[in-house]
N, C-alpha and C. Protein backbone atom coordinates (compact mmCIF):
# COMPACT_ATOMS: atom_id res chain seq x y z
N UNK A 1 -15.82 13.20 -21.29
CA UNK A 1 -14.86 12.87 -20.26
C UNK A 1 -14.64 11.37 -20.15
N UNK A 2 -16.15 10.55 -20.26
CA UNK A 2 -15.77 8.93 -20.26
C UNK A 2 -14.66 8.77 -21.09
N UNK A 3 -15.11 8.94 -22.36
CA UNK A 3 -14.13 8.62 -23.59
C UNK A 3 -13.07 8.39 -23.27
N UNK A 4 -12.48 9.95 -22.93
CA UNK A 4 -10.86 9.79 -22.75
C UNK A 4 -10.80 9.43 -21.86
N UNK A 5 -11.25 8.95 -20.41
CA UNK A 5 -10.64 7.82 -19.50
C UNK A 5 -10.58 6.82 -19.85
N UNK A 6 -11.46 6.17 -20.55
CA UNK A 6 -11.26 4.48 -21.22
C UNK A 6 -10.30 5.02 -22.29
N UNK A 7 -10.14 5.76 -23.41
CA UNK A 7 -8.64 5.50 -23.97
C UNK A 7 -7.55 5.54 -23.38
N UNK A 8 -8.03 6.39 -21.92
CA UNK A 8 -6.14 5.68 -21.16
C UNK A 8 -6.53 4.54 -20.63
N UNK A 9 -7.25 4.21 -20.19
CA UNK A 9 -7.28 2.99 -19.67
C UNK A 9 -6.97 1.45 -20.36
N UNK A 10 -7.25 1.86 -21.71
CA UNK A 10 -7.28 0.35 -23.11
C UNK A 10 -5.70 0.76 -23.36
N UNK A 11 -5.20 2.23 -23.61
CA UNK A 11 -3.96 2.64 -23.94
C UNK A 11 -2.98 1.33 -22.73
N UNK A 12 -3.36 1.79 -21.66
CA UNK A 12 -2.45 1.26 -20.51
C UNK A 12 -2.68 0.12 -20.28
N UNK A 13 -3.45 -0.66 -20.78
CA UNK A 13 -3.56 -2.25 -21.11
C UNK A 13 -2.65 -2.82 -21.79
N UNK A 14 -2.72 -1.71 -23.13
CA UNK A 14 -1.95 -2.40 -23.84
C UNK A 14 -0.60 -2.83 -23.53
N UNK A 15 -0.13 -2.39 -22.81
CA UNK A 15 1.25 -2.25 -22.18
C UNK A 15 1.48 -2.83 -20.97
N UNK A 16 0.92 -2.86 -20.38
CA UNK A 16 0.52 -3.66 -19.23
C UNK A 16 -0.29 -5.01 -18.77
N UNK A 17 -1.33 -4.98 -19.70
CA UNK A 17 -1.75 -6.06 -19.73
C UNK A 17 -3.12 -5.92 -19.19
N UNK A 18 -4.36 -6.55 -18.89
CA UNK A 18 -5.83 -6.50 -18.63
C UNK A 18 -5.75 -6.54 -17.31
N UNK A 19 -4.82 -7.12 -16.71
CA UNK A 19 -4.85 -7.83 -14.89
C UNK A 19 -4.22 -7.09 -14.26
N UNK A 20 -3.52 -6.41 -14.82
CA UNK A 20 -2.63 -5.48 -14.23
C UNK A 20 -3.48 -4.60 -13.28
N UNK A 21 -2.74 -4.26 -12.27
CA UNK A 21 -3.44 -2.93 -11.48
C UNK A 21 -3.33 -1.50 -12.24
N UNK A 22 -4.54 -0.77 -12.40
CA UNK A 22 -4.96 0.22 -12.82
C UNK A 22 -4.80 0.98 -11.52
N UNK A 23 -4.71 2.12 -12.20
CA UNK A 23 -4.55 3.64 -11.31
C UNK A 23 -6.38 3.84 -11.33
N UNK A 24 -7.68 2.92 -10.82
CA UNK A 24 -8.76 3.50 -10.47
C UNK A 24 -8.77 4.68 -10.15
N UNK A 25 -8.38 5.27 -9.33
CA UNK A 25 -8.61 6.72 -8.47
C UNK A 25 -8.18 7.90 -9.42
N UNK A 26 -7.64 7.57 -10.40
CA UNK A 26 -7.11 8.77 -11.10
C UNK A 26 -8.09 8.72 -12.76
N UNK A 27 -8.78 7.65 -12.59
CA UNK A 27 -9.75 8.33 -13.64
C UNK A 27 -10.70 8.67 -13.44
N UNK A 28 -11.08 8.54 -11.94
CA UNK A 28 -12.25 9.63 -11.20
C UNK A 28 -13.98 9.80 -11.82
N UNK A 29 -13.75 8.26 -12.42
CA UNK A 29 -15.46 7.93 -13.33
C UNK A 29 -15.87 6.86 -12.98
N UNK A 30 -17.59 7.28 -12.62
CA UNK A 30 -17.71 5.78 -11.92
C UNK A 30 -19.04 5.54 -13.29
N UNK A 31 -17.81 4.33 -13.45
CA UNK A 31 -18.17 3.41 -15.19
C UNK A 31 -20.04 3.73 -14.90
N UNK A 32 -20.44 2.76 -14.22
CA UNK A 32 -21.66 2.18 -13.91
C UNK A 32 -22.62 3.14 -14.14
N UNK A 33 -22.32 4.43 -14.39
CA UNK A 33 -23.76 4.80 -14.72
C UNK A 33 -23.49 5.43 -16.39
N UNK A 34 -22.90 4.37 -16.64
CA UNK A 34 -22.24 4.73 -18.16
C UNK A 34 -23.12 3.41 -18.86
N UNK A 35 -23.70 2.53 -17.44
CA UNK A 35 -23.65 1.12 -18.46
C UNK A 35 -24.69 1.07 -19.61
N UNK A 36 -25.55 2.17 -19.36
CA UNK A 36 -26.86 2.05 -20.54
C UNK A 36 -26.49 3.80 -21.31
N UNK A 37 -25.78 4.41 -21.60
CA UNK A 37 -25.24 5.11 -22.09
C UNK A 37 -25.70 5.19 -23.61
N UNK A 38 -26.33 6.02 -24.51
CA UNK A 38 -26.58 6.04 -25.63
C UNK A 38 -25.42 5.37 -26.63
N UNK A 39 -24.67 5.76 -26.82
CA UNK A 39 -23.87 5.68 -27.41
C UNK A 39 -22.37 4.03 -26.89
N UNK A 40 -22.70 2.66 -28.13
CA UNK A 40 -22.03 1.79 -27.81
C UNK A 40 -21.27 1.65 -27.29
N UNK A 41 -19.99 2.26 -27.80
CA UNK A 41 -18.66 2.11 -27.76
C UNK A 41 -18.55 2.64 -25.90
N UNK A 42 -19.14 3.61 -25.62
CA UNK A 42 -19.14 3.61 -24.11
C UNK A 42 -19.59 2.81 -23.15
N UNK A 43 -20.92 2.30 -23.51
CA UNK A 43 -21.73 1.07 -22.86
C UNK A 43 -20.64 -0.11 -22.72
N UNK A 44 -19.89 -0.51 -23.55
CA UNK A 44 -18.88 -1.43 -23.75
C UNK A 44 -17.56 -1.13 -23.02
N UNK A 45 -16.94 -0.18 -23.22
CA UNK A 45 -16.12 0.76 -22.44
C UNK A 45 -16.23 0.25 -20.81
N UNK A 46 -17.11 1.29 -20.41
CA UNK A 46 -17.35 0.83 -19.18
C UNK A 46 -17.95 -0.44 -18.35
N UNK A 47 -18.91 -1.06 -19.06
CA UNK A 47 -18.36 -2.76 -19.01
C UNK A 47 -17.28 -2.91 -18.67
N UNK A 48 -16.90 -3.26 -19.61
CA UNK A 48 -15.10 -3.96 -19.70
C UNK A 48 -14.53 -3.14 -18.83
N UNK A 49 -14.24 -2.32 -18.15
CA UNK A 49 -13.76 -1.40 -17.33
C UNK A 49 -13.91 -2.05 -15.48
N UNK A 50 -15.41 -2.33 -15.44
CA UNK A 50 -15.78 -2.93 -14.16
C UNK A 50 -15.30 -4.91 -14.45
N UNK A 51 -15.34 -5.03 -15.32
CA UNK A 51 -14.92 -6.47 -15.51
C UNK A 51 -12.98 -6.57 -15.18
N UNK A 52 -12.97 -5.16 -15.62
CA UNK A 52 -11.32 -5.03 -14.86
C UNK A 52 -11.06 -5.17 -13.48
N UNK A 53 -12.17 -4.44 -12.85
CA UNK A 53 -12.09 -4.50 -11.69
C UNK A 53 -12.25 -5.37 -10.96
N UNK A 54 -13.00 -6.46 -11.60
CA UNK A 54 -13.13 -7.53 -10.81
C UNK A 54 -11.77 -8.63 -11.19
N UNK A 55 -11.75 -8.49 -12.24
CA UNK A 55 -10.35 -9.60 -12.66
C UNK A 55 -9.16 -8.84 -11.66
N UNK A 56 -8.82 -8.14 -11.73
CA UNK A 56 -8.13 -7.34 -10.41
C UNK A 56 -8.19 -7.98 -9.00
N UNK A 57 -9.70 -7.67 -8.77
CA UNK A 57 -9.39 -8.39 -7.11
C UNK A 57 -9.25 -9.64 -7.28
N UNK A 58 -9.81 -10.41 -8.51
CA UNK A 58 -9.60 -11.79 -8.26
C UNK A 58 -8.21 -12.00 -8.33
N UNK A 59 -7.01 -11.43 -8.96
CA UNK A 59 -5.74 -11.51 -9.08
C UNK A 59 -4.98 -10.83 -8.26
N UNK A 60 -5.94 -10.31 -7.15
CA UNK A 60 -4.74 -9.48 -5.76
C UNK A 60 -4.00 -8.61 -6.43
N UNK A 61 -4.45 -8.12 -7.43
CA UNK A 61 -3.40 -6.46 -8.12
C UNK A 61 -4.40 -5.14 -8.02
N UNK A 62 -5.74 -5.37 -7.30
CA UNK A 62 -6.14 -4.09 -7.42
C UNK A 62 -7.30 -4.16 -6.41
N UNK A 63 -7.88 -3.51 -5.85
CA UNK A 63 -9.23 -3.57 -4.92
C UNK A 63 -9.95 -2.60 -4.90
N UNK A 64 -10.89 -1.94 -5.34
CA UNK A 64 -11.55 -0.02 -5.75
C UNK A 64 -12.62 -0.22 -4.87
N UNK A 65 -13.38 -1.11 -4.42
CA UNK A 65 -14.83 -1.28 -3.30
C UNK A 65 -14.23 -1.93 -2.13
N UNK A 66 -15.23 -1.12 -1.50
CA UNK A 66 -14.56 -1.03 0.35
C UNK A 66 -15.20 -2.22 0.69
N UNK A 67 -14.99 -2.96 1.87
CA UNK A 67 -15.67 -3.91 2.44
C UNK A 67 -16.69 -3.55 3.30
N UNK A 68 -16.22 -2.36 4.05
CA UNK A 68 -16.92 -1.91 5.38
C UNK A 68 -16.77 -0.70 5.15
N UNK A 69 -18.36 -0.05 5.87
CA UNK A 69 -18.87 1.23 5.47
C UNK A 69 -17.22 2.62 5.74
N UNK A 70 -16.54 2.18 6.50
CA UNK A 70 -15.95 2.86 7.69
C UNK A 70 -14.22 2.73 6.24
N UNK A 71 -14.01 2.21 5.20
CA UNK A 71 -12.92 1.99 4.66
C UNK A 71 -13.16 3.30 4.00
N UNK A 72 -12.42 4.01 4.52
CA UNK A 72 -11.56 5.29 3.46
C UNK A 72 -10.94 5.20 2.33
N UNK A 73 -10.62 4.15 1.95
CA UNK A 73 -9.64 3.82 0.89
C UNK A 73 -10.53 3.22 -0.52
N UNK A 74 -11.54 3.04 -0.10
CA UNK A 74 -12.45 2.57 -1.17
C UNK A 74 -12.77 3.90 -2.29
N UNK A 75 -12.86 2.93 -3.49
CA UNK A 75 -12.80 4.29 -4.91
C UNK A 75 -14.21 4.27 -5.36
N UNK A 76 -14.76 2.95 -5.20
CA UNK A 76 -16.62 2.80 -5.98
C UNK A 76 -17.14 1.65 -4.53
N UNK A 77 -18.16 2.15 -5.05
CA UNK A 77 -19.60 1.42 -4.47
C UNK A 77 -19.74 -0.06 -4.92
N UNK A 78 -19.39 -1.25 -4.35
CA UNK A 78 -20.00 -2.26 -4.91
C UNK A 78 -21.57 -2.39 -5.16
N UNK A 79 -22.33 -1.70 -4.40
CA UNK A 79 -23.59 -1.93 -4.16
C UNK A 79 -23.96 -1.00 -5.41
N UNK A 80 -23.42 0.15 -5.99
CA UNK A 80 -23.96 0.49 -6.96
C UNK A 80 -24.09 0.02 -8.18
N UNK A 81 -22.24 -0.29 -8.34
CA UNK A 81 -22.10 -1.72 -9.76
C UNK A 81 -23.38 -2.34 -9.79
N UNK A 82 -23.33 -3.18 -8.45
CA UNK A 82 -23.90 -4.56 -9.12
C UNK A 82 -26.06 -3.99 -9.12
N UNK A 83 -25.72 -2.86 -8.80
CA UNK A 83 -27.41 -2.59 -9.20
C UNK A 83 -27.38 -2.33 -10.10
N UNK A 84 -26.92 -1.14 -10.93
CA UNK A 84 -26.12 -0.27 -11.93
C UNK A 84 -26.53 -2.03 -13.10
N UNK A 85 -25.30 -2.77 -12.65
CA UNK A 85 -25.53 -3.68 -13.51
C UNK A 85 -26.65 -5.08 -13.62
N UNK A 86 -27.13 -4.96 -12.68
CA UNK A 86 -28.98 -5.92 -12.74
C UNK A 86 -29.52 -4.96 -13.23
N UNK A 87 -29.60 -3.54 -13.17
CA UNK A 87 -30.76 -3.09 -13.79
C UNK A 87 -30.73 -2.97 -15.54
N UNK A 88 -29.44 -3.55 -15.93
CA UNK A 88 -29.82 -3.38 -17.42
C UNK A 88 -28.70 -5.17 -17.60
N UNK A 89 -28.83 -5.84 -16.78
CA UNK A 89 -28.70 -6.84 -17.26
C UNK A 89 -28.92 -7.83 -18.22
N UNK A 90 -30.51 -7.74 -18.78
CA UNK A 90 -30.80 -8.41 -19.96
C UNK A 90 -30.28 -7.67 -20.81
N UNK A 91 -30.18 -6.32 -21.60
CA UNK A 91 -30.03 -5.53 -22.54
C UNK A 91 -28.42 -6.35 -22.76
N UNK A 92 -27.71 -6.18 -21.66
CA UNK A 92 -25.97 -6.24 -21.36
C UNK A 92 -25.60 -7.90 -21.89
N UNK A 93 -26.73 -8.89 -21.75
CA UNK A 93 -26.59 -10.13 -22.04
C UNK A 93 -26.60 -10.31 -23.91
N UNK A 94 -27.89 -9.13 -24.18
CA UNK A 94 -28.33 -9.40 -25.12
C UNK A 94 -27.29 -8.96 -26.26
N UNK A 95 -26.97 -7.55 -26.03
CA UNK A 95 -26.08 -6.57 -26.77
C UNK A 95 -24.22 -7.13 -26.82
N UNK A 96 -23.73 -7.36 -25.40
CA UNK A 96 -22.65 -7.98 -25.26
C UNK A 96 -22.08 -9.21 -24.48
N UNK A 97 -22.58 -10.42 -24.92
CA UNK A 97 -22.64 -11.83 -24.46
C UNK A 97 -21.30 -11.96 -23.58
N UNK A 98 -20.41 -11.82 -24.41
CA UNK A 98 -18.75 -12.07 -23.81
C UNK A 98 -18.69 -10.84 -22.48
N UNK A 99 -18.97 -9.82 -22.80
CA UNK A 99 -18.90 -9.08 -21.27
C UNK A 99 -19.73 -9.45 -20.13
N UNK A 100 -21.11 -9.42 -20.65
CA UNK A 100 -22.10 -10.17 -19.71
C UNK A 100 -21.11 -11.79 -19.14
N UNK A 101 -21.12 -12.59 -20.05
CA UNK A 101 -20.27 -13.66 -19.48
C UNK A 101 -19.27 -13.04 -18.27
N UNK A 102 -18.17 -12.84 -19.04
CA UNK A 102 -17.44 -12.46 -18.12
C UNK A 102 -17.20 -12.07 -16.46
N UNK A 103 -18.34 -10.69 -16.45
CA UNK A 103 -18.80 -10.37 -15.43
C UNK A 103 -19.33 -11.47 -14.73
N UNK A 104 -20.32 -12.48 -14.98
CA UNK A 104 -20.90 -13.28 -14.38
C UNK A 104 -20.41 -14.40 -13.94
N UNK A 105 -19.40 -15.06 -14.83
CA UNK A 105 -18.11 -16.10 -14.06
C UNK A 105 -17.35 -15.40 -12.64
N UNK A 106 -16.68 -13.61 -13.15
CA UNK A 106 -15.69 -13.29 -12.12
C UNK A 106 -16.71 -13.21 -10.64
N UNK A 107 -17.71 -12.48 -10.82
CA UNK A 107 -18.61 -12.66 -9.72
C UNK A 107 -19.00 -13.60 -9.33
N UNK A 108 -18.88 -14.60 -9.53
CA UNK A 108 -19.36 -16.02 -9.24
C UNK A 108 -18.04 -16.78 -8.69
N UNK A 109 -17.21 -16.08 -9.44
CA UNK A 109 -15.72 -17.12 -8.36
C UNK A 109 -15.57 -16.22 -7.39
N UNK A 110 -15.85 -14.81 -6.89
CA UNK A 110 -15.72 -14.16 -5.84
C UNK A 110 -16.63 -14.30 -5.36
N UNK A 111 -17.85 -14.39 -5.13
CA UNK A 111 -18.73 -14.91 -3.84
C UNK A 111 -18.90 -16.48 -4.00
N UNK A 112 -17.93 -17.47 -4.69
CA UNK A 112 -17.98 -18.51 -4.21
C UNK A 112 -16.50 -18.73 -3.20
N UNK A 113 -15.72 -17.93 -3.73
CA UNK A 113 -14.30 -17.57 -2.32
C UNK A 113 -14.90 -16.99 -0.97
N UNK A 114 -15.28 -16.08 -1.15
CA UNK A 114 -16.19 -15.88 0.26
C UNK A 114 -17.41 -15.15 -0.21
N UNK A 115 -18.12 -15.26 0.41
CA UNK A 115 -19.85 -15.13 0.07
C UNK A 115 -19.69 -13.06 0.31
N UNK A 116 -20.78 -12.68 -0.84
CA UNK A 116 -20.46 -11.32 -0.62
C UNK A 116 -21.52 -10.71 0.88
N UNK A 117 -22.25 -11.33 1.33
CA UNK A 117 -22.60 -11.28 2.66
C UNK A 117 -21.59 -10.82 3.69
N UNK A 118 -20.34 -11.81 3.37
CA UNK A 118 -19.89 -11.56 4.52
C UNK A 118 -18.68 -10.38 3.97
N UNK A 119 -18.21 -10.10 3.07
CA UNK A 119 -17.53 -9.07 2.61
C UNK A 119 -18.33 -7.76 2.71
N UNK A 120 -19.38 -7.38 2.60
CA UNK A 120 -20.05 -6.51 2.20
C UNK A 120 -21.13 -6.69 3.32
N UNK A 121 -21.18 -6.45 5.04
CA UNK A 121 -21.97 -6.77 5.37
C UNK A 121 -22.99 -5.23 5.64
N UNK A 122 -22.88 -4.54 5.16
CA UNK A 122 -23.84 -3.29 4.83
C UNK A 122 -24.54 -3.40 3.89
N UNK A 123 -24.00 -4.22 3.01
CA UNK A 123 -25.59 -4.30 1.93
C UNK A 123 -26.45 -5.47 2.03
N UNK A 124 -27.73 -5.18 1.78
CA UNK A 124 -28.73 -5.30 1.94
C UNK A 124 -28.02 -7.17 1.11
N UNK A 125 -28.46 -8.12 2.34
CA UNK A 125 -28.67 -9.15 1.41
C UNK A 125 -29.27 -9.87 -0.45
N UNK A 126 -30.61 -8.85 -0.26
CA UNK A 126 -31.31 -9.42 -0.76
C UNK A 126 -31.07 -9.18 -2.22
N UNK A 127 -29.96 -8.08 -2.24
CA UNK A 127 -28.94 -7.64 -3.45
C UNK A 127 -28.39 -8.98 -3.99
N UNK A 128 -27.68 -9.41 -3.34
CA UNK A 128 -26.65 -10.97 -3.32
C UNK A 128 -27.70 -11.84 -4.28
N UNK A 129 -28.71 -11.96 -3.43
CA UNK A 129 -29.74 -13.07 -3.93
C UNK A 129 -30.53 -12.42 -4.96
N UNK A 130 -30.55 -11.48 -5.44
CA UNK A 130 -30.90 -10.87 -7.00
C UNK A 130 -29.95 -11.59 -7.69
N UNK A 131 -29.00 -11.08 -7.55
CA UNK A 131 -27.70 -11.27 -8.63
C UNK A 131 -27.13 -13.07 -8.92
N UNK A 132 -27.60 -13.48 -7.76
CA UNK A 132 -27.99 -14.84 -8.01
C UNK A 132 -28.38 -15.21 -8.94
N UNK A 133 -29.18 -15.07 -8.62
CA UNK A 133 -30.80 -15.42 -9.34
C UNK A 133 -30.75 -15.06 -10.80
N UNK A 134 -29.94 -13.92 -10.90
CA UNK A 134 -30.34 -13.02 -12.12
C UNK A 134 -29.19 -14.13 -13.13
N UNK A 135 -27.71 -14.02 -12.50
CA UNK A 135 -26.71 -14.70 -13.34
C UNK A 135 -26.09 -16.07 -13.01
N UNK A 136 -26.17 -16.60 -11.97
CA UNK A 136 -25.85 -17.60 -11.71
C UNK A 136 -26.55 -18.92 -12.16
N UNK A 137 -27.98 -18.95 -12.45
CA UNK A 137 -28.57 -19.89 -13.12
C UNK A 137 -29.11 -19.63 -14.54
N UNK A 138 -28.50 -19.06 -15.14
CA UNK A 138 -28.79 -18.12 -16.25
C UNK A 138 -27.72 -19.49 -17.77
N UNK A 139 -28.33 -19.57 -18.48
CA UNK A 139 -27.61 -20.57 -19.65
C UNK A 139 -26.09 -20.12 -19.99
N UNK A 140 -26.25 -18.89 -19.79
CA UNK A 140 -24.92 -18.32 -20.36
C UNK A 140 -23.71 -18.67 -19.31
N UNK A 141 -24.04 -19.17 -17.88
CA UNK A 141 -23.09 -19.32 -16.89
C UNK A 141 -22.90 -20.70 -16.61
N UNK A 142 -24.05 -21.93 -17.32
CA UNK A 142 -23.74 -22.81 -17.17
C UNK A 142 -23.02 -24.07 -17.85
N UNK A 143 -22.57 -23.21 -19.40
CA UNK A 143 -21.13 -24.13 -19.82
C UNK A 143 -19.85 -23.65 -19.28
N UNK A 144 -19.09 -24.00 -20.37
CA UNK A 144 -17.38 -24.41 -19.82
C UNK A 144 -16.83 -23.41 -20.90
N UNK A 145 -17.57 -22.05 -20.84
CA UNK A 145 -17.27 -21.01 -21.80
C UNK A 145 -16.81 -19.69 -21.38
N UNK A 146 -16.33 -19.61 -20.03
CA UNK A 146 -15.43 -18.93 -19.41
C UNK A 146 -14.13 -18.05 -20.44
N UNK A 147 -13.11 -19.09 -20.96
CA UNK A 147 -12.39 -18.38 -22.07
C UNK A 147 -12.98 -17.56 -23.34
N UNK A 148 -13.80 -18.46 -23.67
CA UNK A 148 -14.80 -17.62 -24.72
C UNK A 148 -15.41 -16.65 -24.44
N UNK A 149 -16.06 -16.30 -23.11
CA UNK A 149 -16.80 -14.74 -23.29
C UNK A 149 -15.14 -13.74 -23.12
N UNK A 150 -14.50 -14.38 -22.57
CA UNK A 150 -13.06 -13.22 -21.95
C UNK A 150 -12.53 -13.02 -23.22
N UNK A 151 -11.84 -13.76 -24.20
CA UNK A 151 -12.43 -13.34 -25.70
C UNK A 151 -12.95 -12.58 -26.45
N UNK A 152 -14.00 -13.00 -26.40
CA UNK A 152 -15.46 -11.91 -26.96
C UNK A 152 -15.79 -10.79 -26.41
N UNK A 153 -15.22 -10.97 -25.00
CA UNK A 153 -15.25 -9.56 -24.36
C UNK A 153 -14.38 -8.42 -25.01
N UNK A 154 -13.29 -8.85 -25.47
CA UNK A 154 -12.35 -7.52 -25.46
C UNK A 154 -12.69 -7.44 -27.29
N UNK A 155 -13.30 -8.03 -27.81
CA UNK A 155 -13.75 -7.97 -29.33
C UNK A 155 -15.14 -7.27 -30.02
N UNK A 156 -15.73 -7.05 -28.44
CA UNK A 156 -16.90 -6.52 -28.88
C UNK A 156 -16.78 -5.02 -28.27
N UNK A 157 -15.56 -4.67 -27.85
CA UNK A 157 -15.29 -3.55 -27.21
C UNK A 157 -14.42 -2.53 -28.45
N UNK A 158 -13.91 -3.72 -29.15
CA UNK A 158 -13.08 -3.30 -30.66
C UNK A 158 -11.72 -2.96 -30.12
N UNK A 159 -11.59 -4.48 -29.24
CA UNK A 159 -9.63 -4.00 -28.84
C UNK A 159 -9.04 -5.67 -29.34
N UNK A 160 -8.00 -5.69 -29.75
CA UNK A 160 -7.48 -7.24 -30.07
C UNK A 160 -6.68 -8.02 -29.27
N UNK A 161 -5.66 -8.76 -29.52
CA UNK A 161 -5.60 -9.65 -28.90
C UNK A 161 -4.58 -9.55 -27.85
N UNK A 162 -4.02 -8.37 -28.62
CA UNK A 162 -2.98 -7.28 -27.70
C UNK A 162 -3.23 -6.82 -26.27
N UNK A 163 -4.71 -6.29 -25.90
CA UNK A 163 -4.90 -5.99 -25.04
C UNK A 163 -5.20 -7.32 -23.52
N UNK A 164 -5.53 -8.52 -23.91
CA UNK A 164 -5.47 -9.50 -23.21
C UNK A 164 -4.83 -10.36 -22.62
């Protein structure tokens, strides 16, 4: 079932573009427990999938995590992502640099716009200050290599230059 939601999803890139707002709710898969998935091409998949999601809110074309417990309109769990994704964070650094990047810049310009404390005030702080900790002082976040993992991201997923 993953499969064919990420081929519509890379399909409808192509045509649309990476930033574009996605129809989240209608592929009804929540990536994140895809992220350690036997099989690559899915591990990567769904990566790049939540890295959509965040290039999305950072571009005001899409929003899938609620702020407050009480939002109906919310499609995923932020609090699961970003566990989902600390708990296999080294593997995700090691295996796919440019996605790992990625993820770790867009999250880093969204809780440096507003702190996810105050967006997310149901989760547990001490989440925030993991993910800190985990990517924010991490080598891979501290050059000027932002374009390069976004790059490498969509290359280690095996999509070209089309889809970006």
């Amino acid at each position: 079932m993953v499969r064919e939601k990420l081929k519509i999803l890379f399909n409808s890139m192509e045509w649309v573009g990476f930033s574009t707002s996605q129809p989240w709710r209608a592929y009804n898969v929540k990536f994140s427990r895809y992220f350690n998935y036997p099989e690559k091409d899915i591990r990567a998949g769904t990566l790049l999938a939540f890295y959509g999601m965040l290039q999305q809110w950072i571009d005001d074309s899409s929003f899938v995590f609620g702020f407050y417990d009480d939002q109906k309109d919310a499609i995923f769990s932020f609090e699961e992502y970003i566990l989902d994704f600390l708990n296999y964070a080294d593997e995700i650094a090691e295996e796919f640099p440019g996605i790992y990047g990625s993820i770790g810049y867009a999250l880093k310009d969204l809780d440096n716009e507003i702190r996810f404390e105050a967006r997310f005030p149901s989760i547990d702080p001490a989440i925030f200050e993991e993910m800190r900790k985990a990517l924010y002082t991490d080598k891979v976040l501290s050059g000027e290599w932002e374009s390069k993992f976004y790059e490498d991201a969509f290359m280690e997923v095996g999509l070209g230059r089309e889809y970006m």
